[in-house]
N, C-alpha and C. Protein backbone atom coordinates (compact mmCIF):
# COMPACT_ATOMS: atom_id res chain seq x y z
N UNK A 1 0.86 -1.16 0.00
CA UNK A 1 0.00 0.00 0.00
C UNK A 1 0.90 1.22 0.00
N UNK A 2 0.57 2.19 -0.98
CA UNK A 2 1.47 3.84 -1.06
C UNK A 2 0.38 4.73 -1.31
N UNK A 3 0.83 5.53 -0.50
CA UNK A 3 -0.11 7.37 -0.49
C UNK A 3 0.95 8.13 -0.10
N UNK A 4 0.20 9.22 -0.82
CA UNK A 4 1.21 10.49 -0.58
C UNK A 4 1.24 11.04 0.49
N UNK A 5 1.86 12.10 1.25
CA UNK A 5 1.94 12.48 2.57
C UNK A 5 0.38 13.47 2.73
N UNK A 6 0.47 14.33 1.15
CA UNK A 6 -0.60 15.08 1.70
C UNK A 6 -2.23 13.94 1.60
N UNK A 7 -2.16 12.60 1.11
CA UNK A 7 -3.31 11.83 0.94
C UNK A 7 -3.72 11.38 2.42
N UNK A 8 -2.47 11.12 3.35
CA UNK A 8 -2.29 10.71 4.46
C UNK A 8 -2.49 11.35 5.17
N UNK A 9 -2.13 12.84 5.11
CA UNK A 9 -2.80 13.89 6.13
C UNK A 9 -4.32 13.61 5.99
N UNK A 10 -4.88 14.35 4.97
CA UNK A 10 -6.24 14.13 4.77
C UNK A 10 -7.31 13.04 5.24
N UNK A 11 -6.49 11.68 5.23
CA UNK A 11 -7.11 10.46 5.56
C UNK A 11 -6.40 9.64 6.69
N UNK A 12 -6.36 10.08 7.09
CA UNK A 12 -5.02 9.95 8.25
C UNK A 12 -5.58 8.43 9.06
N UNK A 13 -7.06 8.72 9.62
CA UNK A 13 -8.01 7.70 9.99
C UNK A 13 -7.74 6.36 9.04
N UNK A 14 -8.32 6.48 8.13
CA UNK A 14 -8.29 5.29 6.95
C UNK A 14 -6.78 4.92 7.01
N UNK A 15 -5.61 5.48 6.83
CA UNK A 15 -4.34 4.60 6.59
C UNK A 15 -3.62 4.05 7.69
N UNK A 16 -4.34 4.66 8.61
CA UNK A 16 -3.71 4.19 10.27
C UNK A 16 -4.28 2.52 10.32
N UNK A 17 -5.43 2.84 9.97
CA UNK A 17 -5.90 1.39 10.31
C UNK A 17 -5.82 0.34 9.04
N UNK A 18 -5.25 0.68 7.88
CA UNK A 18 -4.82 -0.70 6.93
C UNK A 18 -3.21 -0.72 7.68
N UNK A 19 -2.57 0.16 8.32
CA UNK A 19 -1.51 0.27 8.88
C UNK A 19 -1.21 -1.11 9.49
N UNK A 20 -2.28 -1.77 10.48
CA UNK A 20 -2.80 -2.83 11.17
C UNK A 20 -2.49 -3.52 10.64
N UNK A 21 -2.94 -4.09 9.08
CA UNK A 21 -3.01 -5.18 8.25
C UNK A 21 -1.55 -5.08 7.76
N UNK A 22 -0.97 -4.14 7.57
CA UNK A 22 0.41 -3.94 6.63
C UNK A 22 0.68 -2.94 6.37
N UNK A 23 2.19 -2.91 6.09
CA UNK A 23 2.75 -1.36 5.82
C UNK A 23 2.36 -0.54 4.73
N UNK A 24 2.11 0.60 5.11
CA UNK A 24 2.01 1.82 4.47
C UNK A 24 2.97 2.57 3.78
N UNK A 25 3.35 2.69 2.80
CA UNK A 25 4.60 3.86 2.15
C UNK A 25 3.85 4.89 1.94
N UNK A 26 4.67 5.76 2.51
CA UNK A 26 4.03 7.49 2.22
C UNK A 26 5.51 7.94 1.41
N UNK A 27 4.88 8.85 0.45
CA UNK A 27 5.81 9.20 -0.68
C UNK A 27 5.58 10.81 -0.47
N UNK A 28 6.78 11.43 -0.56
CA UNK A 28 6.71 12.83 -1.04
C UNK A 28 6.86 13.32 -2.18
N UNK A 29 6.31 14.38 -3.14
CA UNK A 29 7.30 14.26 -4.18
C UNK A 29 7.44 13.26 -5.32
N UNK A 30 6.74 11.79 -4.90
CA UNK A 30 6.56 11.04 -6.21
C UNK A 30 7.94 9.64 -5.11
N UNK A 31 8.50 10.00 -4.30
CA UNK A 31 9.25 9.20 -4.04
C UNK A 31 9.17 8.46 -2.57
N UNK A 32 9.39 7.30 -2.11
CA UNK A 32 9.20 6.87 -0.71
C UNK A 32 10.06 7.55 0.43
N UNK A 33 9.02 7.82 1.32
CA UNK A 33 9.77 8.48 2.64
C UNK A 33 9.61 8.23 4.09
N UNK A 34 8.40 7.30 4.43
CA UNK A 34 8.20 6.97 5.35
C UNK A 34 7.66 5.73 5.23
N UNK A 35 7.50 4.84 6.69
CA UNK A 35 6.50 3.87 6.32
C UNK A 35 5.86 3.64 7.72
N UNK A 36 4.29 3.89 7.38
CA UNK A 36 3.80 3.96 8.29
C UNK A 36 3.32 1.93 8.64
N UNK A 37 3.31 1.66 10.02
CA UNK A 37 3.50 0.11 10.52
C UNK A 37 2.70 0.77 11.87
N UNK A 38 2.12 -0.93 12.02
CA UNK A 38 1.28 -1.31 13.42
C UNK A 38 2.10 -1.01 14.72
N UNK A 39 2.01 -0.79 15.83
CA UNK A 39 2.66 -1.10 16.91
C UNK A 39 3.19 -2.08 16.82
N UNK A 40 1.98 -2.98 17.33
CA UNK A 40 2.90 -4.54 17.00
C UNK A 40 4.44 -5.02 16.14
N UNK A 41 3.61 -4.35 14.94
CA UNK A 41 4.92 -4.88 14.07
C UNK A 41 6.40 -3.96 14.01
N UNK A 42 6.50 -2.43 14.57
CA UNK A 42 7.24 -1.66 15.17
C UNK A 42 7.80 -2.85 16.87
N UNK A 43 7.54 -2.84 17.54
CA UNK A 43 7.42 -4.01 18.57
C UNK A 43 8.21 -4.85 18.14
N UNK A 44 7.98 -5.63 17.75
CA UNK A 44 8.22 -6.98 16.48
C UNK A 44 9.56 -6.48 16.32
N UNK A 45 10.14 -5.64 15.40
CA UNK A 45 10.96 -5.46 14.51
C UNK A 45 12.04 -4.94 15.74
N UNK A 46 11.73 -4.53 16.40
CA UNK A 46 12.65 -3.54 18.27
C UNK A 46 13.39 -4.48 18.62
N UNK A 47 12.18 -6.03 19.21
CA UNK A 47 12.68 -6.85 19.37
C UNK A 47 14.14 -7.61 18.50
N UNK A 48 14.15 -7.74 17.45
CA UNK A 48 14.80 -8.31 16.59
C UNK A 48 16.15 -7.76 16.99
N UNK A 49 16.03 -6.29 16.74
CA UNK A 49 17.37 -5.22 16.68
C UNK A 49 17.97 -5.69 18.19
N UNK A 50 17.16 -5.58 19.41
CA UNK A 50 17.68 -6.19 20.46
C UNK A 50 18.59 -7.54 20.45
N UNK A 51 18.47 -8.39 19.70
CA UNK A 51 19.07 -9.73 19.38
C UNK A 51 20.23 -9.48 18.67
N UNK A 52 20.96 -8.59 17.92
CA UNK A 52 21.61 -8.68 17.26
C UNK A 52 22.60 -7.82 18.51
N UNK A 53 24.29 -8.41 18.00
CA UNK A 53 25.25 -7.55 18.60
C UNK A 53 26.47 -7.56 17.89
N UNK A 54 27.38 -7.14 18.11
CA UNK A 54 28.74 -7.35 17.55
C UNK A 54 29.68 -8.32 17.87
N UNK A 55 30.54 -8.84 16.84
CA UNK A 55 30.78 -10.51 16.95
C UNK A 55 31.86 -10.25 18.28
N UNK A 56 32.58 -9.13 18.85
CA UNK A 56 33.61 -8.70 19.76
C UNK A 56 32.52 -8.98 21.02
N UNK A 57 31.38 -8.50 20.97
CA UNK A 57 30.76 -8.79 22.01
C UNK A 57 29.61 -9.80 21.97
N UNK A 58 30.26 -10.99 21.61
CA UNK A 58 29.28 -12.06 21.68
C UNK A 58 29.48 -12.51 23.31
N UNK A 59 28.15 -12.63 23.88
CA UNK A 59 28.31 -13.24 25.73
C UNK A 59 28.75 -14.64 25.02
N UNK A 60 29.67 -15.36 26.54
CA UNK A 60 30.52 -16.22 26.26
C UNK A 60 29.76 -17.69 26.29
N UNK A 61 28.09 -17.60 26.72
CA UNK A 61 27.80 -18.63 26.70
C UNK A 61 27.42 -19.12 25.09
N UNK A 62 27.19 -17.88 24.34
CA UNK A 62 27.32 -18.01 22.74
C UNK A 62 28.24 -18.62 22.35
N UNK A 63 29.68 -17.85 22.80
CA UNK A 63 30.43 -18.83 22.24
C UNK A 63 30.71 -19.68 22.43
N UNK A 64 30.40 -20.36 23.46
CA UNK A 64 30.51 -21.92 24.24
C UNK A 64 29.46 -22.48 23.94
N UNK A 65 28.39 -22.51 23.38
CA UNK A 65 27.41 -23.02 22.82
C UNK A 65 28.25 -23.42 20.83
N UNK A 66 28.37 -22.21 20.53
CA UNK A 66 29.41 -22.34 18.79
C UNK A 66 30.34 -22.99 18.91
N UNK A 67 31.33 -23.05 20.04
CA UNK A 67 32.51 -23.91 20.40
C UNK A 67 32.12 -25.46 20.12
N UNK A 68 30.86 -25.80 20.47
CA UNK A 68 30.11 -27.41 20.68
C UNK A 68 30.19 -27.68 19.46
N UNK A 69 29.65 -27.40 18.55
CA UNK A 69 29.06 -27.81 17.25
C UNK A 69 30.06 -27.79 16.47
């Protein structure tokens, strides 16, 4: 789903809630600039970034778990 920023102002109601179902691209200008997403799936995606770290700071039970295999 894509609308423009000023379609999104205007209807702001209506795109919030297909927001729910799936992401929204809002375009300025003819080009993508935002994307409007559920809580949940903002949530969702937080989580993920939390999981990831740098291989210098992997905790050591990681690597003693990778050491096994």
């Amino acid at each position: 789903m894509t609308t423009s920023a000023g379609d999104l102002v205007r209807q702001f109601s209506h795109y919030s809630d297909l927001a729910l179902a799936q992401p929204v691209v809002v375009t300025k200008n003819g080009r993508p600039r935002n994307v409007l997403i559920s809580v949940e799936e903002y949530e969702r995606l937080k989580s993920r970034d939390q999981q990831a770290f740098l291989a210098a700071d992997t905790p050591e039970e990681f690597v003693a778990d990778i050491q096994k295999r």
